[in-house]
PDB file of N, CA and C in Angstrom:
ATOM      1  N   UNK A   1       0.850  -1.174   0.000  1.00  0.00           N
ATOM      2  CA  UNK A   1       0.000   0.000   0.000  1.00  0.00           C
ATOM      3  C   UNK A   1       0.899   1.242   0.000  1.00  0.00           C
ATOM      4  N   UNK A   2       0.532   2.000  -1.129  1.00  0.00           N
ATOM      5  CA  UNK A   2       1.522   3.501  -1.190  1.00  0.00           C
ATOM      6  C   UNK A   2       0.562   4.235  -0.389  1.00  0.00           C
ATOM      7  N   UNK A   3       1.254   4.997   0.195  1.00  0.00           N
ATOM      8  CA  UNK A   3       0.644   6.486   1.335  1.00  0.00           C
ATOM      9  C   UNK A   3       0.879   7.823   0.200  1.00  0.00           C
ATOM     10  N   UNK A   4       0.226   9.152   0.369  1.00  0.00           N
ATOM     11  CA  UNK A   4       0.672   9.888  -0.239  1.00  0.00           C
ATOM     12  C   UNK A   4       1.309  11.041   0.514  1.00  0.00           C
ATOM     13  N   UNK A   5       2.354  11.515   0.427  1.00  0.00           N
ATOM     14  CA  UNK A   5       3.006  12.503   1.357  1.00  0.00           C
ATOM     15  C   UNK A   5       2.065  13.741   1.645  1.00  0.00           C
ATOM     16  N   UNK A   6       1.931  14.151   3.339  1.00  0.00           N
ATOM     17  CA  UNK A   6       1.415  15.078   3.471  1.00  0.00           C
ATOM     18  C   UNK A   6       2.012  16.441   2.923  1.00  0.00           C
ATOM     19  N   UNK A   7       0.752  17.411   2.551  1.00  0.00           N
ATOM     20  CA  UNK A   7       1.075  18.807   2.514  1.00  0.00           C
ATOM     21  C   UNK A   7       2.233  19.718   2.758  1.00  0.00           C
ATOM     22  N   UNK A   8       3.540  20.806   2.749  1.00  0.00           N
ATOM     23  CA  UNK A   8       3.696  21.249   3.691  1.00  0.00           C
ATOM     24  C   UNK A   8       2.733  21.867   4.084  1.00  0.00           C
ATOM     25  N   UNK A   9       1.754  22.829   3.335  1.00  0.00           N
ATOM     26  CA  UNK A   9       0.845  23.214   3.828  1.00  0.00           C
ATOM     27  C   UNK A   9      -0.031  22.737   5.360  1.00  0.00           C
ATOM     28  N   UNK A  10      -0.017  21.281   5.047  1.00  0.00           N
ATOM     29  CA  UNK A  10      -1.059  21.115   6.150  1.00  0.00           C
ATOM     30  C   UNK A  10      -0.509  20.767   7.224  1.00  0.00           C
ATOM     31  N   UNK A  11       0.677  20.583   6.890  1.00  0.00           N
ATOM     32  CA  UNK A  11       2.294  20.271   7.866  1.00  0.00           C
ATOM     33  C   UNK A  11       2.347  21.833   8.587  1.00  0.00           C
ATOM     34  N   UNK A  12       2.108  22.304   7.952  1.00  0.00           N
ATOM     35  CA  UNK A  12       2.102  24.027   8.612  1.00  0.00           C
ATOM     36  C   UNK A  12       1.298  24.079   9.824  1.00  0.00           C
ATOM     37  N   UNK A  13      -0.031  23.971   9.154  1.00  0.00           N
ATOM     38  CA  UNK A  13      -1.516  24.264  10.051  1.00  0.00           C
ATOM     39  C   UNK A  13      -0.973  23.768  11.202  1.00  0.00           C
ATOM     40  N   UNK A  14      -0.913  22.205  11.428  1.00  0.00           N
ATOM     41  CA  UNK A  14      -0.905  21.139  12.444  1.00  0.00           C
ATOM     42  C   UNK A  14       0.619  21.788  13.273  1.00  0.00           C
ATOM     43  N   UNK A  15       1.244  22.210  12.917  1.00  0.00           N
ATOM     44  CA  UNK A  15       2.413  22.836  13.739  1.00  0.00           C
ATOM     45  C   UNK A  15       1.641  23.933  14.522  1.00  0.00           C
ATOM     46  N   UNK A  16       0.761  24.485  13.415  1.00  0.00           N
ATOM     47  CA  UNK A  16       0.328  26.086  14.128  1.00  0.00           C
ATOM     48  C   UNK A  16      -1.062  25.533  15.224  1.00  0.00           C
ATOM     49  N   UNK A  17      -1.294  23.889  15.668  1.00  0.00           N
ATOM     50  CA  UNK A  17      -2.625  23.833  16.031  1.00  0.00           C
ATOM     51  C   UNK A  17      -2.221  22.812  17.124  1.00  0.00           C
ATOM     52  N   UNK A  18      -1.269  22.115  16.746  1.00  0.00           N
ATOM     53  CA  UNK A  18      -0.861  21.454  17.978  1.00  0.00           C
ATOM     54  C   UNK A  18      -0.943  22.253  19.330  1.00  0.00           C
ATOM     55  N   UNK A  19      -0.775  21.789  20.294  1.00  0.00           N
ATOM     56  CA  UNK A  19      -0.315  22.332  21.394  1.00  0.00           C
ATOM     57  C   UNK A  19       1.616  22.181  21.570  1.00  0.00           C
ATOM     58  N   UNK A  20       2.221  22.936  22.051  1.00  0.00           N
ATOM     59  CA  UNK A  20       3.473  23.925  22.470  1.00  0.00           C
ATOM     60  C   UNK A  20       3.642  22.936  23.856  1.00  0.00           C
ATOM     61  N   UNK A  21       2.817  22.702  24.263  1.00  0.00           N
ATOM     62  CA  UNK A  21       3.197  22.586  26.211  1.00  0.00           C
ATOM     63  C   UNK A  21       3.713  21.336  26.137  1.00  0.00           C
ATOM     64  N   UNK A  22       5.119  21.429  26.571  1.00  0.00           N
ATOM     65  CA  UNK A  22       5.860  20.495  26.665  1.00  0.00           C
ATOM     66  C   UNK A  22       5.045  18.911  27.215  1.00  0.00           C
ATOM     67  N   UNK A  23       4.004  18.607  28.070  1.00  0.00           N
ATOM     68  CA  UNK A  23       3.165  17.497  28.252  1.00  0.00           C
ATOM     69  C   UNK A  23       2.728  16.772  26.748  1.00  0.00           C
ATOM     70  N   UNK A  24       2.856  17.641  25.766  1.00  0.00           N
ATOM     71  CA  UNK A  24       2.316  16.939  24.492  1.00  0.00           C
ATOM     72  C   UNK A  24       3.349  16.881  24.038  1.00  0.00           C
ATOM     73  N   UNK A  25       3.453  15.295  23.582  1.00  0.00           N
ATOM     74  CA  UNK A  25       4.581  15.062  22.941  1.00  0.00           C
ATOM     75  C   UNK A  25       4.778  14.929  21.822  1.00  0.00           C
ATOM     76  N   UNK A  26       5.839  15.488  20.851  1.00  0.00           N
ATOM     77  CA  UNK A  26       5.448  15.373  19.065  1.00  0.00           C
ATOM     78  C   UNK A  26       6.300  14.044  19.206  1.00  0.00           C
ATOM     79  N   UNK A  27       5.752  13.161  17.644  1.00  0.00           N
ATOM     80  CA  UNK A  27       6.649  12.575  17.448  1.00  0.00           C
ATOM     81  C   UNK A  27       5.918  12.045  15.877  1.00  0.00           C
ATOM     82  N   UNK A  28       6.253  11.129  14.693  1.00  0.00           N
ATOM     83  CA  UNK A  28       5.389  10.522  14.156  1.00  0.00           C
ATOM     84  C   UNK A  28       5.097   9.001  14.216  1.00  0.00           C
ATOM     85  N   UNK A  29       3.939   8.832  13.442  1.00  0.00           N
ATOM     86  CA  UNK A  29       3.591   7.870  13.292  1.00  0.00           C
ATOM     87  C   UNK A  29       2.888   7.195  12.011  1.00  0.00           C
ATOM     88  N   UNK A  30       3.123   6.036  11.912  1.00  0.00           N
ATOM     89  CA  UNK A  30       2.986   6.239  10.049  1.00  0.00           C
ATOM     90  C   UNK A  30       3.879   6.810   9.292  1.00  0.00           C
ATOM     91  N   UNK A  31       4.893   7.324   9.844  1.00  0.00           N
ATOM     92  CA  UNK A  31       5.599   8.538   9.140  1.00  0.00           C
ATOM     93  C   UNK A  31       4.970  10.166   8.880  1.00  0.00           C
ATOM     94  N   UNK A  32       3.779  10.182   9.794  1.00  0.00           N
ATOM     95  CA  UNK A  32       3.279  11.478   9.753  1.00  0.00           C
ATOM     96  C   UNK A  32       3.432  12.150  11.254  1.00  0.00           C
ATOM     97  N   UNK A  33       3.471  13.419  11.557  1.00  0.00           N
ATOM     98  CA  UNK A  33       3.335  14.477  12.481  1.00  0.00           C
ATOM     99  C   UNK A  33       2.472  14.056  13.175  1.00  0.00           C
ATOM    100  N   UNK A  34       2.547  13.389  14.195  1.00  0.00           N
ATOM    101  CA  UNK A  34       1.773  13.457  15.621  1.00  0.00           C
ATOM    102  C   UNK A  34       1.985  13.938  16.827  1.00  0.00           C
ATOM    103  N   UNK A  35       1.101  14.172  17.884  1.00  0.00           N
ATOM    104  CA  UNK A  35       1.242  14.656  19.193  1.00  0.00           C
ATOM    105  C   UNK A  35       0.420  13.591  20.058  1.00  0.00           C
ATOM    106  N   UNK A  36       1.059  13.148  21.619  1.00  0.00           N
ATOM    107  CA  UNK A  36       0.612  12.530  22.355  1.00  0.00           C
ATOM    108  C   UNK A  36       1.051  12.883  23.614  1.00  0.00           C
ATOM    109  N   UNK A  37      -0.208  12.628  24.358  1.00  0.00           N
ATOM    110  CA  UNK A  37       0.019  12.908  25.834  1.00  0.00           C
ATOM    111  C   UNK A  37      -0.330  11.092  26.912  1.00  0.00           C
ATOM    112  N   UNK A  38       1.103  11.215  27.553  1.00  0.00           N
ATOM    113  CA  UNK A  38       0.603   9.839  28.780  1.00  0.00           C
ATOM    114  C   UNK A  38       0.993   9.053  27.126  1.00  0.00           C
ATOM    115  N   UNK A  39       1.578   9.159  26.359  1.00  0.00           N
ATOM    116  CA  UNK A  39       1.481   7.726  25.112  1.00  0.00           C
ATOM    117  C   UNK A  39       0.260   7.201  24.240  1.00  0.00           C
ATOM    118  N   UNK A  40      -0.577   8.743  24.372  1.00  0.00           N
ATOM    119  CA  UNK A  40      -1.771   8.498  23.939  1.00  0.00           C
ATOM    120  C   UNK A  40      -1.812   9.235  22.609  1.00  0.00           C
ATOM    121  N   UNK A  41      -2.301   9.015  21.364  1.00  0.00           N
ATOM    122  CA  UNK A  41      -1.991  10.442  20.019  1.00  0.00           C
ATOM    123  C   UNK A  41      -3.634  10.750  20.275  1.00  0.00           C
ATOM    124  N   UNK A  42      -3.368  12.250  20.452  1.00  0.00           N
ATOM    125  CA  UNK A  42      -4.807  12.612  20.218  1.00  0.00           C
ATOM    126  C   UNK A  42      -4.790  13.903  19.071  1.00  0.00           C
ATOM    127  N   UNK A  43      -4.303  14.147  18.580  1.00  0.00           N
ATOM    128  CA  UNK A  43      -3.780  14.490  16.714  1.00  0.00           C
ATOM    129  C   UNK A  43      -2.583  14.291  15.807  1.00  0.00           C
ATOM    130  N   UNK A  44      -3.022  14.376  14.904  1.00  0.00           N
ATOM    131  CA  UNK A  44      -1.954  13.618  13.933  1.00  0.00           C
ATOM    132  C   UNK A  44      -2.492  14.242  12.799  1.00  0.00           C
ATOM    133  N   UNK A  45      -1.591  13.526  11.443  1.00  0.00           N
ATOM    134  CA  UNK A  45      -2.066  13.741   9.852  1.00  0.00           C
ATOM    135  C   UNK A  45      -1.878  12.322   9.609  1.00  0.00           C
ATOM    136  N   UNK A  46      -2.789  12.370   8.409  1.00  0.00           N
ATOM    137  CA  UNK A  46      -2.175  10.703   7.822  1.00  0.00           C
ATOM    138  C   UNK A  46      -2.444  11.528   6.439  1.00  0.00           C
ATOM    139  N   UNK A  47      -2.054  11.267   5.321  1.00  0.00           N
ATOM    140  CA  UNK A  47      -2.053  11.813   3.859  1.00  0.00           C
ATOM    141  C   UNK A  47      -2.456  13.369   4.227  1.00  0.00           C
ATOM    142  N   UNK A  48      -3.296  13.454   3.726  1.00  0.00           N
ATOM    143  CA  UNK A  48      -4.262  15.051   3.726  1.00  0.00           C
ATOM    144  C   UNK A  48      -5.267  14.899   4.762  1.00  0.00           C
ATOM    145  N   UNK A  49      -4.977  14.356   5.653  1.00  0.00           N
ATOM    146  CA  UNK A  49      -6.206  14.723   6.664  1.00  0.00           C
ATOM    147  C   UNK A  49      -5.707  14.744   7.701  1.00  0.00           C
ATOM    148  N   UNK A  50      -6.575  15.214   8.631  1.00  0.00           N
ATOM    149  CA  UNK A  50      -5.824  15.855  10.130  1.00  0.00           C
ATOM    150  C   UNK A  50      -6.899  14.866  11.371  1.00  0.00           C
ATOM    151  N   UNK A  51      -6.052  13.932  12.134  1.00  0.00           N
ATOM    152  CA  UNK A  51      -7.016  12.977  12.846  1.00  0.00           C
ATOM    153  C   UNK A  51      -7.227  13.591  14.133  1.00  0.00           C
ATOM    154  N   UNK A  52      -8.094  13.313  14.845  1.00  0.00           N
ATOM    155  CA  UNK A  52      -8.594  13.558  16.796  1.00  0.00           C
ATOM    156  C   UNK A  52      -9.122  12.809  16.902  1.00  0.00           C
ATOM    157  N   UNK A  53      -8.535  12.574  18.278  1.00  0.00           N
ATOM    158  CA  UNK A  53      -9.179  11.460  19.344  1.00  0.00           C
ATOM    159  C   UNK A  53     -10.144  12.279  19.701  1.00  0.00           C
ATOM    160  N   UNK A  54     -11.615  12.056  19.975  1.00  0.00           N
ATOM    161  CA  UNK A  54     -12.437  12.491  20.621  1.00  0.00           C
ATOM    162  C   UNK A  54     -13.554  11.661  21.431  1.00  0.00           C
ATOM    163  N   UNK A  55     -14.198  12.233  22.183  1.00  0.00           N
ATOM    164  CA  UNK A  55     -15.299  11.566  22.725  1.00  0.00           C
ATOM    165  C   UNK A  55     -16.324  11.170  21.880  1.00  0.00           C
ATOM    166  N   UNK A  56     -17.163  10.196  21.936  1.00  0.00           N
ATOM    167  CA  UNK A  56     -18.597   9.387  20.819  1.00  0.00           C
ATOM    168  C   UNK A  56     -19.520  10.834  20.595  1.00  0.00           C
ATOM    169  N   UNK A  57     -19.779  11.441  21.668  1.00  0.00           N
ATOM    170  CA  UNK A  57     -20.407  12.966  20.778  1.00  0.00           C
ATOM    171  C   UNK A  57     -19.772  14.002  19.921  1.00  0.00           C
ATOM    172  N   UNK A  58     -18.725  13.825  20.331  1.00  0.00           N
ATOM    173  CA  UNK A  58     -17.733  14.942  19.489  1.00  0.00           C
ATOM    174  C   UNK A  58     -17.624  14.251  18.076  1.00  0.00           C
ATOM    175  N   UNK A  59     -17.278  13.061  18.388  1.00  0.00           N
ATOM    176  CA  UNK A  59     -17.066  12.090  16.586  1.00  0.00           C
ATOM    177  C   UNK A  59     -18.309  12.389  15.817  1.00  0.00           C
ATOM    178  N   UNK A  60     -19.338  11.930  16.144  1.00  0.00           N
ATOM    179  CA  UNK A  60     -21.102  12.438  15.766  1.00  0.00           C
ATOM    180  C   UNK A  60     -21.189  13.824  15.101  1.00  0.00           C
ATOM    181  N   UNK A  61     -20.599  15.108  16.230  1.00  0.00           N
ATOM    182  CA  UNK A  61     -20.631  16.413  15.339  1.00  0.00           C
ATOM    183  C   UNK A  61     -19.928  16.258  14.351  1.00  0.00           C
ATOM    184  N   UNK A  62     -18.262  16.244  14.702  1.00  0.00           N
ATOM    185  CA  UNK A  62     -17.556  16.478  13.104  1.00  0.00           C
ATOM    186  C   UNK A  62     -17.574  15.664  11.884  1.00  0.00           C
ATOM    187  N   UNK A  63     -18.360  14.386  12.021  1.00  0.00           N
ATOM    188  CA  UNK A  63     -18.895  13.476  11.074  1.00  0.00           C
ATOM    189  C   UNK A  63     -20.170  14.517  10.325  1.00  0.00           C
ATOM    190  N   UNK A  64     -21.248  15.029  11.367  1.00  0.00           N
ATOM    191  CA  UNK A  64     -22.418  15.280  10.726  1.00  0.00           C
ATOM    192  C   UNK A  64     -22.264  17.321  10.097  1.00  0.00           C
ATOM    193  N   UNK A  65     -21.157  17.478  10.977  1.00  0.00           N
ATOM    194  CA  UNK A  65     -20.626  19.313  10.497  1.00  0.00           C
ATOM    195  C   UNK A  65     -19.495  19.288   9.586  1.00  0.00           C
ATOM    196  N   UNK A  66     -18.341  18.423   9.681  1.00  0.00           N
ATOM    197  CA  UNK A  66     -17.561  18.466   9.013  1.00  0.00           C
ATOM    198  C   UNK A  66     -16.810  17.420   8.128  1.00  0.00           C
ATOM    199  N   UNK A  67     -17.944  16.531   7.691  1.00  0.00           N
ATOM    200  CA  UNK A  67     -17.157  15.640   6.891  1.00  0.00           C
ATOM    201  C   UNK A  67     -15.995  14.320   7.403  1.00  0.00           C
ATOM    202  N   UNK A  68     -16.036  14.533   8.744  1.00  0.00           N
ATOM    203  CA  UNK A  68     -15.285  13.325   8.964  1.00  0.00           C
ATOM    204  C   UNK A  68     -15.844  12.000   8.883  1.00  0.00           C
ATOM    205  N   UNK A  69     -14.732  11.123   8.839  1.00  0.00           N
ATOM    206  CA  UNK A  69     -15.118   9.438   8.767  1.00  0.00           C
ATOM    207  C   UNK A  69     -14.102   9.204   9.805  1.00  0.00           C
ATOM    208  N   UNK A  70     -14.277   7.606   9.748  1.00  0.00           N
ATOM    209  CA  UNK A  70     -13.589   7.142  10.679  1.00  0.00           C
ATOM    210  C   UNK A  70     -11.920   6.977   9.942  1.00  0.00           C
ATOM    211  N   UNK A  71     -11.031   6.943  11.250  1.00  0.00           N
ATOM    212  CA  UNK A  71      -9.767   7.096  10.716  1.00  0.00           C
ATOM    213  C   UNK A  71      -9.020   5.723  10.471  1.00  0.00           C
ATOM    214  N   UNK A  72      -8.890   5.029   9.495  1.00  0.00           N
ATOM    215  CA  UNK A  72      -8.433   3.845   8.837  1.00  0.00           C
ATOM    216  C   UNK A  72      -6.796   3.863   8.182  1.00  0.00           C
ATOM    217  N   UNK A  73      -5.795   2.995   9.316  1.00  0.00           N
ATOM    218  CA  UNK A  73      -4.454   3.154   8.440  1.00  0.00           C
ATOM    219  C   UNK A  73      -4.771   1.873   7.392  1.00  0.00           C
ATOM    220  N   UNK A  74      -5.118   1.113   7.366  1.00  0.00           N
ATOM    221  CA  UNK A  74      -5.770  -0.167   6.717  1.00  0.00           C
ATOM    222  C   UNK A  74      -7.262  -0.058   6.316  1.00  0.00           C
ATOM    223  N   UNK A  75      -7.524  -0.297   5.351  1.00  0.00           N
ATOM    224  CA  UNK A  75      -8.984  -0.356   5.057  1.00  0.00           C
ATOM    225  C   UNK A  75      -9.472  -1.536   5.795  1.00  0.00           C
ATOM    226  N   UNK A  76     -10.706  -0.727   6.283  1.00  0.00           N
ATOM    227  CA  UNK A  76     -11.668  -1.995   7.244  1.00  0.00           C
ATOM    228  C   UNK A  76     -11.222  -2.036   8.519  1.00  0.00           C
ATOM    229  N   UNK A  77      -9.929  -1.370   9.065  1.00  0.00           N
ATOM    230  CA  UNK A  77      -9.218  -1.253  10.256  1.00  0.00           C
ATOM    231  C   UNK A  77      -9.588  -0.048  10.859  1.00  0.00           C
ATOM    232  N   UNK A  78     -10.927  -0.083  11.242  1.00  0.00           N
ATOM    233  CA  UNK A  78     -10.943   1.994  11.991  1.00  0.00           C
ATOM    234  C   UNK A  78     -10.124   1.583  13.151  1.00  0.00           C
ATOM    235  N   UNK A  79      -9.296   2.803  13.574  1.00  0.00           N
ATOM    236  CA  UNK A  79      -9.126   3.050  14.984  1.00  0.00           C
ATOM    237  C   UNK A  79     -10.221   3.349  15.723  1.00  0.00           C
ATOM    238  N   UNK A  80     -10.192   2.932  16.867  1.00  0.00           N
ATOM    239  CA  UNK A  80     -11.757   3.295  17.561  1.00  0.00           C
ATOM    240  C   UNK A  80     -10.835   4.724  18.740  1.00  0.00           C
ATOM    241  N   UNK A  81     -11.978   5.259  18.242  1.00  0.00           N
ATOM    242  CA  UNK A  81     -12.215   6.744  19.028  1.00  0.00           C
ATOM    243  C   UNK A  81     -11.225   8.281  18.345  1.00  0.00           C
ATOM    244  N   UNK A  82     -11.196   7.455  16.861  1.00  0.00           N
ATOM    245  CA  UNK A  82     -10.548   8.369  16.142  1.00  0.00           C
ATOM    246  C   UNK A  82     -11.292   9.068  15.236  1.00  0.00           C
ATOM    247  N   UNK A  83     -11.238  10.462  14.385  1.00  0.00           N
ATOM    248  CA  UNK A  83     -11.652  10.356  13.433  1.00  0.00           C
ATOM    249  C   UNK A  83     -10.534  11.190  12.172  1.00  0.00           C
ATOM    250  N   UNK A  84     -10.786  11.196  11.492  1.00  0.00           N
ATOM    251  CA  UNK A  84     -10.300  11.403  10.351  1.00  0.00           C
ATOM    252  C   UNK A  84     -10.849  12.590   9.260  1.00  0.00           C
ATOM    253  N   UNK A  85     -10.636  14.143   9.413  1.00  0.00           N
ATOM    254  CA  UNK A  85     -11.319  14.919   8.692  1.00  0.00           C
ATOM    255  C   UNK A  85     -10.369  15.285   7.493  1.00  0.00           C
ATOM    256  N   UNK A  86     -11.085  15.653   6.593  1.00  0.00           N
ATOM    257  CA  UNK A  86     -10.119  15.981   5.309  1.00  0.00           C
ATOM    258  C   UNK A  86      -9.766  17.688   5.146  1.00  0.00           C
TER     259      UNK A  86
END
């Protein structure tokens, strides 16, 4: 399976949206820009999209406001409690 390299562009944003406070930790995964706190990623990129961990109501809004799906490094593989907006 080929991946397609993220943006710098969106490599930008996610620098400018992360959190700074040393408790969040950058690092990647997939080979993309992530942040985690306690060993947990609660944003990232995978190709062109920008992922969050969120709570089951929060997933519901940005599914039904903004187009997210669930976040899949494998097809048919969601991460659970992720989502995946473009």
């Amino acid at each position: 399976m080929s991946w397609r390299k993220t943006s710098p562009e969106l490599i930008a944003l996610f620098d400018e949206v992360a959190p700074g406070d040393p408790i969040a930790e950058r690092q990647k995964m997939f080979g993309f820009p992530c942040a985690f706190v306690n060993g947990n990623m609660f944003i990232g990129l995978h190709q062109e999209n920008i992922l969050l961990r969120l709570s089951e109501a929060d997933r519901e809004v940005m599914k039904s406001e903004h187009r997210a799906g669930p976040f899949e490094a494998k097809p048919g593989r969601a991460m659970k409690g992720y989502v995946s907006v473009p």
